[in-house]
N, C-alpha and C. Protein backbone atom coordinates (compact mmCIF):
# COMPACT_ATOMS: atom_id res chain seq x y z
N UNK A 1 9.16 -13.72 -8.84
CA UNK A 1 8.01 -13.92 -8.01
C UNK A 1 7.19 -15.08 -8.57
N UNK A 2 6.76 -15.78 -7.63
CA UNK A 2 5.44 -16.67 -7.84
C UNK A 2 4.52 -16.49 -9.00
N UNK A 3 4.08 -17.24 -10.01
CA UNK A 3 2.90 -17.21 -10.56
C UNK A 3 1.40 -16.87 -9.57
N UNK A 4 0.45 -16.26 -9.59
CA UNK A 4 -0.31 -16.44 -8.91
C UNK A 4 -1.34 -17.72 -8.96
N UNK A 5 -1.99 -18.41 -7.82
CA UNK A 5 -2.23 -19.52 -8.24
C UNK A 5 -1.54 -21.17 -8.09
N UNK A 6 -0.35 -20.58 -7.69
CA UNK A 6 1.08 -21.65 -7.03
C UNK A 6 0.77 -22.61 -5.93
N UNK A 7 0.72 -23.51 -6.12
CA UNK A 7 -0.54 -24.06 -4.90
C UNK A 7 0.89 -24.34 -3.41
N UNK A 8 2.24 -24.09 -4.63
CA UNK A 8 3.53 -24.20 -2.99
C UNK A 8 3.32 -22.94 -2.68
N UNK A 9 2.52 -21.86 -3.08
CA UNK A 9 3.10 -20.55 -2.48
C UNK A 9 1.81 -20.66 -1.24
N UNK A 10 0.69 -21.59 -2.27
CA UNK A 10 -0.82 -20.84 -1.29
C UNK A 10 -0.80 -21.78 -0.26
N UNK A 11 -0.10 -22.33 -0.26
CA UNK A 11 0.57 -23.90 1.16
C UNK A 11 1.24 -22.88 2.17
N UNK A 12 2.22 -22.51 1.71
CA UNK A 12 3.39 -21.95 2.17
C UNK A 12 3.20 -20.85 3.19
N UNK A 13 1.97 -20.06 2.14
CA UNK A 13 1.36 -18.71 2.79
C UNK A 13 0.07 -19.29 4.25
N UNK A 14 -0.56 -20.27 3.90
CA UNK A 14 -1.39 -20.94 4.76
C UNK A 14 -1.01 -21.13 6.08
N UNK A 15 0.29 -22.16 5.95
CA UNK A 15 0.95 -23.03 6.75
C UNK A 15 1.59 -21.61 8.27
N UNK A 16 2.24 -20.48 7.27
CA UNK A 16 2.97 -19.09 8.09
C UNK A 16 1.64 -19.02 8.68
N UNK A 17 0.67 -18.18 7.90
CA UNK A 17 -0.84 -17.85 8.69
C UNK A 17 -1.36 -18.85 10.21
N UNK A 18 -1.18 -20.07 9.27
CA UNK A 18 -1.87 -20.76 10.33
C UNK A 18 -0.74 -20.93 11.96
N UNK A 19 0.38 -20.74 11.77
CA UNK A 19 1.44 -20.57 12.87
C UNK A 19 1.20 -18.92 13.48
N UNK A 20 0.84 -18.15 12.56
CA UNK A 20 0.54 -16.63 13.51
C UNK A 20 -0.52 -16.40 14.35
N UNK A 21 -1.81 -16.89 13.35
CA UNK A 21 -3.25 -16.60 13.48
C UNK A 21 -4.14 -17.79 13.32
N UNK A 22 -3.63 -18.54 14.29
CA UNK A 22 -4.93 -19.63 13.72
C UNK A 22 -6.40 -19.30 13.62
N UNK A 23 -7.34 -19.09 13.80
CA UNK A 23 -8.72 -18.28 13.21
C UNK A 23 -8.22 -17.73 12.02
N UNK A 24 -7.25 -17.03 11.59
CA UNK A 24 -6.90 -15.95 10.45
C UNK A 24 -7.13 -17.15 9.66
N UNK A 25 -6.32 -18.39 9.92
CA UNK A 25 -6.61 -19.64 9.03
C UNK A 25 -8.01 -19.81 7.96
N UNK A 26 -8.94 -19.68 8.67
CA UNK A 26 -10.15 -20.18 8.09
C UNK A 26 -10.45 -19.27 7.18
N UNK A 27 -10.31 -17.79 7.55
CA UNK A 27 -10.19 -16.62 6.81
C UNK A 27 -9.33 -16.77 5.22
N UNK A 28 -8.21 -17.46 5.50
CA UNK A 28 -7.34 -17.31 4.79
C UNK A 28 -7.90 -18.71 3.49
N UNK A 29 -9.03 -19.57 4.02
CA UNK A 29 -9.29 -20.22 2.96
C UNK A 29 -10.31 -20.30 2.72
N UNK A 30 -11.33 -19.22 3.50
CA UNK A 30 -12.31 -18.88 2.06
C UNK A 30 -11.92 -17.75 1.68
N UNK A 31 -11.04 -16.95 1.49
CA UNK A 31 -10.76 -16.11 0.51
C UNK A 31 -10.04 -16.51 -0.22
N UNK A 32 -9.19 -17.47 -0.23
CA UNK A 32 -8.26 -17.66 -1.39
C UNK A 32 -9.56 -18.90 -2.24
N UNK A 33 -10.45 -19.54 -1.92
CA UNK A 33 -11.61 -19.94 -2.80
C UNK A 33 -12.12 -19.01 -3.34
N UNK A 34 -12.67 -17.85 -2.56
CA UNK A 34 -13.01 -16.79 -3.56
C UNK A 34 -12.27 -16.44 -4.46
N UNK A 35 -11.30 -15.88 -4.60
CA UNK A 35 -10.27 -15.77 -5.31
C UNK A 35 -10.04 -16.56 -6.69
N UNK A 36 -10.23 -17.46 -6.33
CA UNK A 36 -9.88 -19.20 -7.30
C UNK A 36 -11.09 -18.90 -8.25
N UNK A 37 -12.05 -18.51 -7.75
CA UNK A 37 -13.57 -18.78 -7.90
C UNK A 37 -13.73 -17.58 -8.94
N UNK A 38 -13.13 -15.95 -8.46
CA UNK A 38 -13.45 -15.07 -9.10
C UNK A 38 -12.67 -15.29 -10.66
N UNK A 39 -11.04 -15.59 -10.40
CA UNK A 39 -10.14 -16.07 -11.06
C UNK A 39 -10.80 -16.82 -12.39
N UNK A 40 -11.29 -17.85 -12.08
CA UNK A 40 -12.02 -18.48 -12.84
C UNK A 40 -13.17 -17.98 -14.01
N UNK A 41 -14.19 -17.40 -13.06
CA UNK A 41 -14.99 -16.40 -13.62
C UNK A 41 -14.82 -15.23 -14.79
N UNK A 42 -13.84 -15.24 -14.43
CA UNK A 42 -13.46 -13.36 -14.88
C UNK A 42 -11.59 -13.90 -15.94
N UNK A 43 -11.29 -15.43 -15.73
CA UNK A 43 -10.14 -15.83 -16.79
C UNK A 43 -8.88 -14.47 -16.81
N UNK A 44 -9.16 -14.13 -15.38
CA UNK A 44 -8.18 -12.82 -14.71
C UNK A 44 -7.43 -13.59 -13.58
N UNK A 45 -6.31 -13.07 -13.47
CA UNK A 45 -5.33 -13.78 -12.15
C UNK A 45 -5.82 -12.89 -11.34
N UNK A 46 -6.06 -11.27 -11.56
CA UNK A 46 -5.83 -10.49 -10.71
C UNK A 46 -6.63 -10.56 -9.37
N UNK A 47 -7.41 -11.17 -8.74
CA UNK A 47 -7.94 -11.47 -7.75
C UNK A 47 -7.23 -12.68 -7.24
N UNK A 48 -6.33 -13.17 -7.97
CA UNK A 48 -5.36 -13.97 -7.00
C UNK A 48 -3.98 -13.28 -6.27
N UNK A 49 -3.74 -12.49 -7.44
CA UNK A 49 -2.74 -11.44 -7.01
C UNK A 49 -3.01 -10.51 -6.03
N UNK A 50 -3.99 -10.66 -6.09
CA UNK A 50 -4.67 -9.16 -4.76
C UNK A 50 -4.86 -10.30 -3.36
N UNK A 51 -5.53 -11.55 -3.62
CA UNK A 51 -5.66 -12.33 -2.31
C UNK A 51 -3.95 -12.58 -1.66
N UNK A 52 -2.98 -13.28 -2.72
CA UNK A 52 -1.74 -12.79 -2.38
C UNK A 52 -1.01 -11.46 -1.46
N UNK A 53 -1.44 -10.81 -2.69
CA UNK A 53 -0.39 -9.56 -1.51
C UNK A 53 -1.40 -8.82 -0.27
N UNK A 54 -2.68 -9.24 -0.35
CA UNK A 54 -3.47 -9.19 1.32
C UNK A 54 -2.97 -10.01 2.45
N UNK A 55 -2.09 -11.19 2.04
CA UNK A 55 -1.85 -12.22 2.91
C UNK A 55 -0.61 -12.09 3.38
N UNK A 56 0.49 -11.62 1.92
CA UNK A 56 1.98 -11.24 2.39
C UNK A 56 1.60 -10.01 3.81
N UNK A 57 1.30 -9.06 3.53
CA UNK A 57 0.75 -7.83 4.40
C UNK A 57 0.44 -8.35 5.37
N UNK A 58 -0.37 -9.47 5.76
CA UNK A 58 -0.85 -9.52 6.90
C UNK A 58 0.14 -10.21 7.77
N UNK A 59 0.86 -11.00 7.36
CA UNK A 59 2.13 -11.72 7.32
C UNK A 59 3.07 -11.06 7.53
N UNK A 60 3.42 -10.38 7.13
CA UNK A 60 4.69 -8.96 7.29
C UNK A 60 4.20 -7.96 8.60
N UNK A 61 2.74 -8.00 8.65
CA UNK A 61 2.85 -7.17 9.66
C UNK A 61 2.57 -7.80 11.42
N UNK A 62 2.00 -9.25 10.84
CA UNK A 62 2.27 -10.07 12.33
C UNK A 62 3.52 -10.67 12.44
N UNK A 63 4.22 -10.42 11.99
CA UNK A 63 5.82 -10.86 12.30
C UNK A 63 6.64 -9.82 12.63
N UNK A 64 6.05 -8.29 12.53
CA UNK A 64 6.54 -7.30 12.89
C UNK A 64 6.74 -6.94 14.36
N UNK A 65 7.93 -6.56 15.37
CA UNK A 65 7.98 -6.26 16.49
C UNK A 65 6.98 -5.52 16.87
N UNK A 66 6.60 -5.51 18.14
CA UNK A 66 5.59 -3.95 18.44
C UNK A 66 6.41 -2.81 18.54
N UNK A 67 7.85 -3.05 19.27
CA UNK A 67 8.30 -1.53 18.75
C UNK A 67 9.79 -1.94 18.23
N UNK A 68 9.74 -1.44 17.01
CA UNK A 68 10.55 -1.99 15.79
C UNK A 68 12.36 -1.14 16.60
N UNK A 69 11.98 -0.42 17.55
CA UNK A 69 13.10 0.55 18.26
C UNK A 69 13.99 -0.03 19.08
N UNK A 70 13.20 -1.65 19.62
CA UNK A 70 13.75 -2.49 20.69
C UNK A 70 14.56 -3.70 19.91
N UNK A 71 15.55 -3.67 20.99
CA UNK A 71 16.74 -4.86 20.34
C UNK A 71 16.83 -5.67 21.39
């Protein structure tokens, strides 16, 4: 897995977002500033790791069928 903090992952993760949810977009970059910001503060990743796997999730679940039953 990614280091947290990967600026190809926080591209990568952006770029998907911004193709699902554009508004989610803007969302998606002031929290990952917060993040950066708390990161910084606190010389802890773990608020990058948590902005991360909020974004995989949201990501995983807008790419999800509505009914996962249909082929």
């Amino acid at each position: 897995m990614a280091e947290p903090g990967d600026p190809l992952v926080e591209a990568a993760l952006r770029v998907t977002v911004s193709g699902l949810d554009l508004a989610a977009a803007d969302r998606f970059d002031r929290e990952l500033s917060a993040a950066r910001q708390e990161a910084e503060r606190t010389g802890s990743a773990a608020a990058l790791e948590s902005f991360l796997h909020r974004w995989r999730v949201f990501i995983a679940l807008r790419r999800r069928p509505d009914d996962p039953g249909e082929t």
